[in-house]
PDB file of N, CA and C in Angstrom:
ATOM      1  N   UNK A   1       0.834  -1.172   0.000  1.00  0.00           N
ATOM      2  CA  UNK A   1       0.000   0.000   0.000  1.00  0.00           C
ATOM      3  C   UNK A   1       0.881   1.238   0.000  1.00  0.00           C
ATOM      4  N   UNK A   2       0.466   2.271  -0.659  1.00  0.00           N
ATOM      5  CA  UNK A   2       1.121   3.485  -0.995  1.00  0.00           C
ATOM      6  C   UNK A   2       0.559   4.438   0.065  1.00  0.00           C
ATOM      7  N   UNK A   3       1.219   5.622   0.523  1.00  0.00           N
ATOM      8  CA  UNK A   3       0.646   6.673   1.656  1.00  0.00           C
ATOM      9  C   UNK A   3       1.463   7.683   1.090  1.00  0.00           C
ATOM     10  N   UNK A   4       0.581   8.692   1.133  1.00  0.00           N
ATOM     11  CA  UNK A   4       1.203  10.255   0.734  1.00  0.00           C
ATOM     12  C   UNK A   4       1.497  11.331   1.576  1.00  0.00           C
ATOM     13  N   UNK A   5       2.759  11.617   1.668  1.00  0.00           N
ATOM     14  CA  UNK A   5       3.154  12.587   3.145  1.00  0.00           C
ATOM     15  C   UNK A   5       2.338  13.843   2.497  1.00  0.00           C
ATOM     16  N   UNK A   6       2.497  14.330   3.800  1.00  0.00           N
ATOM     17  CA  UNK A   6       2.297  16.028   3.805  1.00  0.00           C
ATOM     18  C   UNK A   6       3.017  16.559   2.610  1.00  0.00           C
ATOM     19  N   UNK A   7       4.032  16.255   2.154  1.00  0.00           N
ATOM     20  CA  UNK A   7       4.659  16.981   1.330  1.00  0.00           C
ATOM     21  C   UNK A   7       4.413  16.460  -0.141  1.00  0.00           C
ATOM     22  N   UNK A   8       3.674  15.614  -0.009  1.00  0.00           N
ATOM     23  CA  UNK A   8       3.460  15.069  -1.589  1.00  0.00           C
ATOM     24  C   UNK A   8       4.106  13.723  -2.016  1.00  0.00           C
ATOM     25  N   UNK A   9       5.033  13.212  -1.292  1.00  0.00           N
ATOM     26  CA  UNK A   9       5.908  12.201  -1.096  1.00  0.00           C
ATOM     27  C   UNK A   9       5.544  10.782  -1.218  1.00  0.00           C
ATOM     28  N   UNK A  10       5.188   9.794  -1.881  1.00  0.00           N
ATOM     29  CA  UNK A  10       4.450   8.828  -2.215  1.00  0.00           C
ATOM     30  C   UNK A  10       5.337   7.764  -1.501  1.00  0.00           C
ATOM     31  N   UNK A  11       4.882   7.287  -0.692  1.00  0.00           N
ATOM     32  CA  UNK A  11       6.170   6.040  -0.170  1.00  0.00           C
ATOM     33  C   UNK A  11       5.383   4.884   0.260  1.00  0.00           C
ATOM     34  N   UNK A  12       5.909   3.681  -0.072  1.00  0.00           N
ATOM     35  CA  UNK A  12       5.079   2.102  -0.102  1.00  0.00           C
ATOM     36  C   UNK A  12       5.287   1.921   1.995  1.00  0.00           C
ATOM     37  N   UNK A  13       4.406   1.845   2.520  1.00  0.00           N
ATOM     38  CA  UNK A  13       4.137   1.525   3.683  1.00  0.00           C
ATOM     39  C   UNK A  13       5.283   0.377   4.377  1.00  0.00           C
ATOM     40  N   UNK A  14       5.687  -0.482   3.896  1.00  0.00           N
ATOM     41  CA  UNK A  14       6.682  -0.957   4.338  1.00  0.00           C
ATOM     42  C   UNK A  14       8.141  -0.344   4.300  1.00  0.00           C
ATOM     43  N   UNK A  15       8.208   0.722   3.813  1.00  0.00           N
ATOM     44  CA  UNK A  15       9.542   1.366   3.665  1.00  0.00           C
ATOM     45  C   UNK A  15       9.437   2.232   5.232  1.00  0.00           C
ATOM     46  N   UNK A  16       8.078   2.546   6.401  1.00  0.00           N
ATOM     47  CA  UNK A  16       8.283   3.568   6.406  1.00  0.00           C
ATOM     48  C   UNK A  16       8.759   3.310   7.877  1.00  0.00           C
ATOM     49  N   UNK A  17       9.479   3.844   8.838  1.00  0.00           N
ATOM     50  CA  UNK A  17       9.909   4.088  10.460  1.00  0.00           C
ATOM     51  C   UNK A  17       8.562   3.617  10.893  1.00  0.00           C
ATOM     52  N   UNK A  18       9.057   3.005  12.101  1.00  0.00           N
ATOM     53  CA  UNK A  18       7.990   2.594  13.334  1.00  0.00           C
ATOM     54  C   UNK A  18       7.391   4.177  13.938  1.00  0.00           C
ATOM     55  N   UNK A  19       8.053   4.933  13.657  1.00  0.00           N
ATOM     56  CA  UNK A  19       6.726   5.933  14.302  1.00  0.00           C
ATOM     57  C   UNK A  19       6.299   6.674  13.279  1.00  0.00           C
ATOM     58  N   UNK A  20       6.532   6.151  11.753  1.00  0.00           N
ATOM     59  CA  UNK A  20       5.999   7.042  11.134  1.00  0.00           C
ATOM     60  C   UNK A  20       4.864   6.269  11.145  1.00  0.00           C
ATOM     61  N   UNK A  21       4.653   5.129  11.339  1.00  0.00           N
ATOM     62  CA  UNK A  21       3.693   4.029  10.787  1.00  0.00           C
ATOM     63  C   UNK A  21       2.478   4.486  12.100  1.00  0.00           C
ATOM     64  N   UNK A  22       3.425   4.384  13.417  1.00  0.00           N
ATOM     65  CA  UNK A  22       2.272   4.974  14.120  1.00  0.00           C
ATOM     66  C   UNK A  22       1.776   6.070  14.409  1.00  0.00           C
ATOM     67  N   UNK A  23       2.424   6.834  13.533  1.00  0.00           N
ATOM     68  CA  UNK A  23       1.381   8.633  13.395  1.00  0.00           C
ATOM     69  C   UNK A  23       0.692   8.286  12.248  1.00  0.00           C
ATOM     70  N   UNK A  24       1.022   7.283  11.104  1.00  0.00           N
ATOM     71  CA  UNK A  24      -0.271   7.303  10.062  1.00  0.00           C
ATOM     72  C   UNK A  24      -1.528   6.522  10.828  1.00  0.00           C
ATOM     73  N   UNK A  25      -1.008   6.065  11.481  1.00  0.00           N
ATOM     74  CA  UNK A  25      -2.119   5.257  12.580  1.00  0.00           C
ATOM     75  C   UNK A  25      -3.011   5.699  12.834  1.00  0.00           C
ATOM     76  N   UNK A  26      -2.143   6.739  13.422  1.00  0.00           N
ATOM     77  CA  UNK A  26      -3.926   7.611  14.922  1.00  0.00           C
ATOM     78  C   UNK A  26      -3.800   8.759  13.819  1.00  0.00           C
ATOM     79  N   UNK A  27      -3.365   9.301  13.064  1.00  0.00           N
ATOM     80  CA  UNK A  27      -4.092   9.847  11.752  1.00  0.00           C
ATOM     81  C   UNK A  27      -5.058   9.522  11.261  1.00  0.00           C
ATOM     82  N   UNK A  28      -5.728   7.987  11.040  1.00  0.00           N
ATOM     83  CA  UNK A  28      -6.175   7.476  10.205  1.00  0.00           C
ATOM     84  C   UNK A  28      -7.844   7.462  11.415  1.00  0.00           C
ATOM     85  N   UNK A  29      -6.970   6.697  12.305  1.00  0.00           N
ATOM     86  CA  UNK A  29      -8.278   6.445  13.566  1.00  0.00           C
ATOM     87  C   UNK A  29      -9.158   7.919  13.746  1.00  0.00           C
ATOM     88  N   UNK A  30      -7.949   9.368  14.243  1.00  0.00           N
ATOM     89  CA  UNK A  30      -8.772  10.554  14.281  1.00  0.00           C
ATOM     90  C   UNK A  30      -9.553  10.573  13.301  1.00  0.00           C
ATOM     91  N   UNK A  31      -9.463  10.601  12.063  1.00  0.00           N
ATOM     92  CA  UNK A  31      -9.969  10.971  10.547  1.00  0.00           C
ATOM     93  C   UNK A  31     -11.184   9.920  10.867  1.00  0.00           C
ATOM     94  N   UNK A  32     -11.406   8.538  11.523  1.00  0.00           N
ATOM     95  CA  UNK A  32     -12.302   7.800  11.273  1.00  0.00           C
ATOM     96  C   UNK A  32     -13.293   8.039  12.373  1.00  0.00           C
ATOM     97  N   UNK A  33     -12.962   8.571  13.593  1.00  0.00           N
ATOM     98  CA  UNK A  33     -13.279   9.408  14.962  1.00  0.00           C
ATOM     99  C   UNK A  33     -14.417  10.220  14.700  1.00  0.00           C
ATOM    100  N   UNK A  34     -13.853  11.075  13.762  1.00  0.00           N
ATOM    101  CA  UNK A  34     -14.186  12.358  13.190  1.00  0.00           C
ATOM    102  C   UNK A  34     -15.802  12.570  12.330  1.00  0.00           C
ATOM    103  N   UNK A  35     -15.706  11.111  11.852  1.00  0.00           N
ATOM    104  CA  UNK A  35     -16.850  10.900  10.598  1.00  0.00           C
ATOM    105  C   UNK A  35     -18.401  10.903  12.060  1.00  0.00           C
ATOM    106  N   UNK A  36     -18.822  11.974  11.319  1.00  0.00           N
ATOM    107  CA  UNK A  36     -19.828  12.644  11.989  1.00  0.00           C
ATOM    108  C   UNK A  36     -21.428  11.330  11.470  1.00  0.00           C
ATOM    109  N   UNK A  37     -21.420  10.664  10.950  1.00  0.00           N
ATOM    110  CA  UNK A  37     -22.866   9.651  10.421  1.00  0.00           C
ATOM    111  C   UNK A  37     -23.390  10.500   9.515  1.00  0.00           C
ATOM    112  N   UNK A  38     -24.403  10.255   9.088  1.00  0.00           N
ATOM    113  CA  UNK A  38     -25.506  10.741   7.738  1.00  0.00           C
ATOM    114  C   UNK A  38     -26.020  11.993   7.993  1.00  0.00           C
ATOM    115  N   UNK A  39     -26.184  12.419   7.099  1.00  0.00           N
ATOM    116  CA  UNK A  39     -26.657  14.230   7.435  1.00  0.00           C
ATOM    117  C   UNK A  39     -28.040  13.933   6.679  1.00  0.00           C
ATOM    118  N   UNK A  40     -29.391  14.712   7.160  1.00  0.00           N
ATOM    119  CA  UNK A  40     -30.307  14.486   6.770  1.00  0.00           C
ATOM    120  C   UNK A  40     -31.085  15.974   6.267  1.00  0.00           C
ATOM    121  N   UNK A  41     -31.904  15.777   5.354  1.00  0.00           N
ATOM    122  CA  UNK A  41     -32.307  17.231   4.824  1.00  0.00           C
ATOM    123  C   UNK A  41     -33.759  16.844   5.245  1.00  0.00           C
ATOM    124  N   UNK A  42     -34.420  18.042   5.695  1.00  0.00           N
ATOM    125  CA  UNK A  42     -36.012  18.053   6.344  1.00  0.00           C
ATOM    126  C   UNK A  42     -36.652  19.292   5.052  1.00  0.00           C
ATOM    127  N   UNK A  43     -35.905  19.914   4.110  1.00  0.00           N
ATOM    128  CA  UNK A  43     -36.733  20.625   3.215  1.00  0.00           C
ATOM    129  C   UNK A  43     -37.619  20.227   2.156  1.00  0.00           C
ATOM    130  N   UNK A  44     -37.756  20.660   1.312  1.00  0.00           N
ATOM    131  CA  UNK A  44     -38.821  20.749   0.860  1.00  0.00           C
ATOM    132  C   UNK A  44     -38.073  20.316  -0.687  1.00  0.00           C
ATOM    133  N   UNK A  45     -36.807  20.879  -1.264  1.00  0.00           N
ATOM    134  CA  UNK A  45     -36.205  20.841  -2.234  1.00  0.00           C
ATOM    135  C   UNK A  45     -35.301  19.395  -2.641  1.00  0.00           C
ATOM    136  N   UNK A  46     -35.714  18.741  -3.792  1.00  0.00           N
ATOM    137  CA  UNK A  46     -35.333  17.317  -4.088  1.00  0.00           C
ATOM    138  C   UNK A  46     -34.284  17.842  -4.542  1.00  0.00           C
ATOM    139  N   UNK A  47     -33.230  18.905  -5.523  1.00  0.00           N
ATOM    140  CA  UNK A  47     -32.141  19.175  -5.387  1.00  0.00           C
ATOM    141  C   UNK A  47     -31.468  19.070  -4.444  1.00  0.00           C
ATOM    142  N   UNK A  48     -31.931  19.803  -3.196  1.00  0.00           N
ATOM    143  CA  UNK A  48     -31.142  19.694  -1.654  1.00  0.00           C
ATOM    144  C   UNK A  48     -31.103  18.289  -1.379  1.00  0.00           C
ATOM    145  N   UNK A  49     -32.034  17.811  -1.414  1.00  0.00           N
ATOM    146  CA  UNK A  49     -31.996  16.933  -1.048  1.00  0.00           C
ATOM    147  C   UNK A  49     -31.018  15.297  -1.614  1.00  0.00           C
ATOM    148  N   UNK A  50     -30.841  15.592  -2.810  1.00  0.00           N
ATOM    149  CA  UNK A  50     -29.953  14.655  -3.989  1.00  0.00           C
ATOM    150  C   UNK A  50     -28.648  14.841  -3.178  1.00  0.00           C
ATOM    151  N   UNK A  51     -28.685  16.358  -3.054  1.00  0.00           N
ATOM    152  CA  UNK A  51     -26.585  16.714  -2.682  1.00  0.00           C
ATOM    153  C   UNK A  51     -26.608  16.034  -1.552  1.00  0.00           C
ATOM    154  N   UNK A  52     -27.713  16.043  -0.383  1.00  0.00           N
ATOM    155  CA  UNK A  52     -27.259  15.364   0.705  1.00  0.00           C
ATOM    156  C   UNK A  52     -27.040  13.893   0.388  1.00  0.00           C
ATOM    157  N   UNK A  53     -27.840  13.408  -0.079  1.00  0.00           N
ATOM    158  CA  UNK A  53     -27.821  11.888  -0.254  1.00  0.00           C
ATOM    159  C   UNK A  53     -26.529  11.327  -0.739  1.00  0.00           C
ATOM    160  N   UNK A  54     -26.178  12.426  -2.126  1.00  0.00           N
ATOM    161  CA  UNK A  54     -24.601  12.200  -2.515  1.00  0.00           C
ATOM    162  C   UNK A  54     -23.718  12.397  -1.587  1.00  0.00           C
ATOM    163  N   UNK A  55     -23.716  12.941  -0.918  1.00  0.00           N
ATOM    164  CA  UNK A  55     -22.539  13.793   0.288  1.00  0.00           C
ATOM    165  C   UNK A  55     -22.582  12.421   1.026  1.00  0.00           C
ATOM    166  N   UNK A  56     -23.779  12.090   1.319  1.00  0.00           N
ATOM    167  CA  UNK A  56     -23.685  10.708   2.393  1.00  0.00           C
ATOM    168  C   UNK A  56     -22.830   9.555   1.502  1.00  0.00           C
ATOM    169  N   UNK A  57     -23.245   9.052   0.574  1.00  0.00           N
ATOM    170  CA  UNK A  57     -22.810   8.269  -0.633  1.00  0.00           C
ATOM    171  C   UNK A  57     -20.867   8.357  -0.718  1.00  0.00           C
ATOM    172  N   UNK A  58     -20.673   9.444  -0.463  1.00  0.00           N
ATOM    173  CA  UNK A  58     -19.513   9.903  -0.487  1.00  0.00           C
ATOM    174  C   UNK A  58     -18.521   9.697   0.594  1.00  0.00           C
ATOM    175  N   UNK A  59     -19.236   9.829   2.017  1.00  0.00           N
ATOM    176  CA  UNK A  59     -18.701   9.556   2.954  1.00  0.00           C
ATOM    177  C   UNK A  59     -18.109   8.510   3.692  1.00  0.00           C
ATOM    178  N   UNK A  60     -20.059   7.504   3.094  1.00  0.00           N
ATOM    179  CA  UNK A  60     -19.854   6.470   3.453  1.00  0.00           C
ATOM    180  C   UNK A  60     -18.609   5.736   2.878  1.00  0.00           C
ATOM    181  N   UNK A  61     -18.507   5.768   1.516  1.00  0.00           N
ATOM    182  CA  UNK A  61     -17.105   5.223   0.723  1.00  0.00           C
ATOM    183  C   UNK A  61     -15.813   5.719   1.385  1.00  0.00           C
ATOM    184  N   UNK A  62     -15.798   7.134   1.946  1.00  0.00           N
ATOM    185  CA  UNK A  62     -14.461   7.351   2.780  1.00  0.00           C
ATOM    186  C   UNK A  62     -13.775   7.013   3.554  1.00  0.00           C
ATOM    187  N   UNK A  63     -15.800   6.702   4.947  1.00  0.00           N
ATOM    188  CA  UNK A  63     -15.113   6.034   5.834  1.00  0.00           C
ATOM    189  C   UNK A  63     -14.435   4.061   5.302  1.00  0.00           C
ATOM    190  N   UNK A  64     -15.372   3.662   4.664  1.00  0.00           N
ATOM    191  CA  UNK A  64     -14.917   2.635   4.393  1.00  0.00           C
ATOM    192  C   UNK A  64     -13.444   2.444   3.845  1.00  0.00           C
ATOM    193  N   UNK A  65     -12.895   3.081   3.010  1.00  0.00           N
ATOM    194  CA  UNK A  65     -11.750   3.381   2.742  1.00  0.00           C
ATOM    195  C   UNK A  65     -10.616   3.594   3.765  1.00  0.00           C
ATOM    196  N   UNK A  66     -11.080   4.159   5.022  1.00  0.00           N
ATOM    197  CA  UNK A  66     -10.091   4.521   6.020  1.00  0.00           C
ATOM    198  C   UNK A  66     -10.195   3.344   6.834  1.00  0.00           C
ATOM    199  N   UNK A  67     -11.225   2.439   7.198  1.00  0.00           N
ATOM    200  CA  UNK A  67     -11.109   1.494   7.919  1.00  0.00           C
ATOM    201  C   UNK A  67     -10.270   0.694   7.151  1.00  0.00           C
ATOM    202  N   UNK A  68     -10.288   0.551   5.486  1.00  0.00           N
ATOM    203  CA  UNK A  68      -9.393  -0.563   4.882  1.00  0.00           C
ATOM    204  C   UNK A  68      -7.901  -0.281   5.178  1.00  0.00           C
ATOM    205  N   UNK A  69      -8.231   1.312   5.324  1.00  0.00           N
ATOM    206  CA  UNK A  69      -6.359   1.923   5.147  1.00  0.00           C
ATOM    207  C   UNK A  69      -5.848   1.344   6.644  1.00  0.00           C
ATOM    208  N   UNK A  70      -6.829   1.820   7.431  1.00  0.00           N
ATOM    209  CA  UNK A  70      -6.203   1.261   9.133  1.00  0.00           C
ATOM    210  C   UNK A  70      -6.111  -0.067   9.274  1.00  0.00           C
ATOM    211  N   UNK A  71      -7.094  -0.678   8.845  1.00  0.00           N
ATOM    212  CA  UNK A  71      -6.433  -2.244   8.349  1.00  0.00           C
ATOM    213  C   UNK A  71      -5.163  -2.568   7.934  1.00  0.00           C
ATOM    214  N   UNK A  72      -4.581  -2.166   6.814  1.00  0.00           N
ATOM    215  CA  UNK A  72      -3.849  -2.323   6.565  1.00  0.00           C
ATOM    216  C   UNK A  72      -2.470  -1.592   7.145  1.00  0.00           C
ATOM    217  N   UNK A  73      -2.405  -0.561   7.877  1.00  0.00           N
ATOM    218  CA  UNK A  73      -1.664   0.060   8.284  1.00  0.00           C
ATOM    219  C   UNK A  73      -1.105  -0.826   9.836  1.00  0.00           C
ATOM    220  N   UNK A  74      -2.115  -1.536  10.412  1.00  0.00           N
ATOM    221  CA  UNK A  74      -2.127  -2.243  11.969  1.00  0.00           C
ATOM    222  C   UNK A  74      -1.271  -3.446  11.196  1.00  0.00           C
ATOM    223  N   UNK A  75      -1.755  -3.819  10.290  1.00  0.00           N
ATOM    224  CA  UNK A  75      -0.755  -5.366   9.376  1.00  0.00           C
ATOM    225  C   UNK A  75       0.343  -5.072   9.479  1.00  0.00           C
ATOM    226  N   UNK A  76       0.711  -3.952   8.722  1.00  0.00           N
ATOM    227  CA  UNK A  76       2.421  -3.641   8.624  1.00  0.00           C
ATOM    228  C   UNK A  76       2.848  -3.383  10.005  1.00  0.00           C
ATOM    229  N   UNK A  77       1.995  -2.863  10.698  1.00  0.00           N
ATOM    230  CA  UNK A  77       2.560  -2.547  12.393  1.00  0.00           C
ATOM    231  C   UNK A  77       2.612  -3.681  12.800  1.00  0.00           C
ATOM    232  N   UNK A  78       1.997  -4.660  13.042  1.00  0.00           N
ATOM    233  CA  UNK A  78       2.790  -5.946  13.298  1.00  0.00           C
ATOM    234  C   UNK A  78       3.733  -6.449  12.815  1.00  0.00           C
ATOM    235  N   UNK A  79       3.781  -6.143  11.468  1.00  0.00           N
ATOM    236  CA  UNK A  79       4.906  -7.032  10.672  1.00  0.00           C
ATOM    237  C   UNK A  79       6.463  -6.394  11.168  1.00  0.00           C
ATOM    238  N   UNK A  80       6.011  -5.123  11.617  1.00  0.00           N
ATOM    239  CA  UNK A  80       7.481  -4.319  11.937  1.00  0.00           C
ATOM    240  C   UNK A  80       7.928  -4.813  13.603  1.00  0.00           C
ATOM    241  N   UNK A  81       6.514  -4.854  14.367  1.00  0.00           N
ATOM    242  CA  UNK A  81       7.077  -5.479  15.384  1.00  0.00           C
ATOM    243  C   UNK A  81       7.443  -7.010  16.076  1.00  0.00           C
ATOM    244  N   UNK A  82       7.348  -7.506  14.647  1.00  0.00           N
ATOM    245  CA  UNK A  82       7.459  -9.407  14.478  1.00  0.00           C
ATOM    246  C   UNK A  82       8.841  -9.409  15.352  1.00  0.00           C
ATOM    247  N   UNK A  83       8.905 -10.432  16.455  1.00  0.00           N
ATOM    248  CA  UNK A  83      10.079 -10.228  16.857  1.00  0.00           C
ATOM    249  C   UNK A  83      10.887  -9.675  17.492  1.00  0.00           C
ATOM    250  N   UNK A  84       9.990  -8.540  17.672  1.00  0.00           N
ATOM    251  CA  UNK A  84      10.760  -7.370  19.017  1.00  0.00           C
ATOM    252  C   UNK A  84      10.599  -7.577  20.433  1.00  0.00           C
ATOM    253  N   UNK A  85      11.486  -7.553  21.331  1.00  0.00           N
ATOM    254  CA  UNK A  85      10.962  -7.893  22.582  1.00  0.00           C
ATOM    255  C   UNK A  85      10.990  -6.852  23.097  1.00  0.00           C
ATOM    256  N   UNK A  86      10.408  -6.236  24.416  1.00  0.00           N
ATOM    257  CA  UNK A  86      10.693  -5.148  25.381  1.00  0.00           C
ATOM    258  C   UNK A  86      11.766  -5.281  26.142  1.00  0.00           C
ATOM    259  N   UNK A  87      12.379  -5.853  26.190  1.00  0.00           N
ATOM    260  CA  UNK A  87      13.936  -6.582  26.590  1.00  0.00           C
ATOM    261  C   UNK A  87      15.035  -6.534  25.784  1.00  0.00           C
ATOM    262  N   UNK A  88      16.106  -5.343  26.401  1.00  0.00           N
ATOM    263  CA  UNK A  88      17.601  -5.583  25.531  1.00  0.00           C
ATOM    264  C   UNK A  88      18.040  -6.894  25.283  1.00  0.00           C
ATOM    265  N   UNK A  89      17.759  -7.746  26.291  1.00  0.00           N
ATOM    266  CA  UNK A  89      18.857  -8.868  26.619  1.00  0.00           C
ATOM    267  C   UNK A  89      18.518 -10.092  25.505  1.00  0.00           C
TER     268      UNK A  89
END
């Protein structure tokens, strides 16, 4: 999986530092935190009302998208800590 820094920087997820992996982490979790549910229109106007439905349509695909990304982001976080103990010795 590919992730795009702040700076535009395209880098394959296994290339990246153990704490970069866990700031894309709780990046990903806030961003999924964040997703407010369905917005609903009470007017009168089926235009208004289309954009909301799309807007929802839209979201819903986002959040789904971010749960796949945090999925996959917790994989490689294991894979980096395969093997590590909390112990020098």
């Amino acid at each position: 999986m590919k992730w795009k820094t702040q700076q535009g920087k395209i880098i394959n997820i296994k290339e990246m530092t153990d704490s970069h992996l866990n700031n894309c982490i709780k990046l990903t979790e806030k961003r999924i935190s964040e997703y407010l549910g369905e917005s609903y229109y009470m007017g009168n106007s089926s235009e208004a009302e289309d954009a909301v439905e799309q807007e929802n349509r839209y979201n819903k695909i986002l959040l789904e998208d971010l749960n796949k990304t945090l999925k996959k982001l917790k994989i490689e976080q294991k894979r980096h800590n395969k093997g590590k103990t909390d112990f020098p010795y």
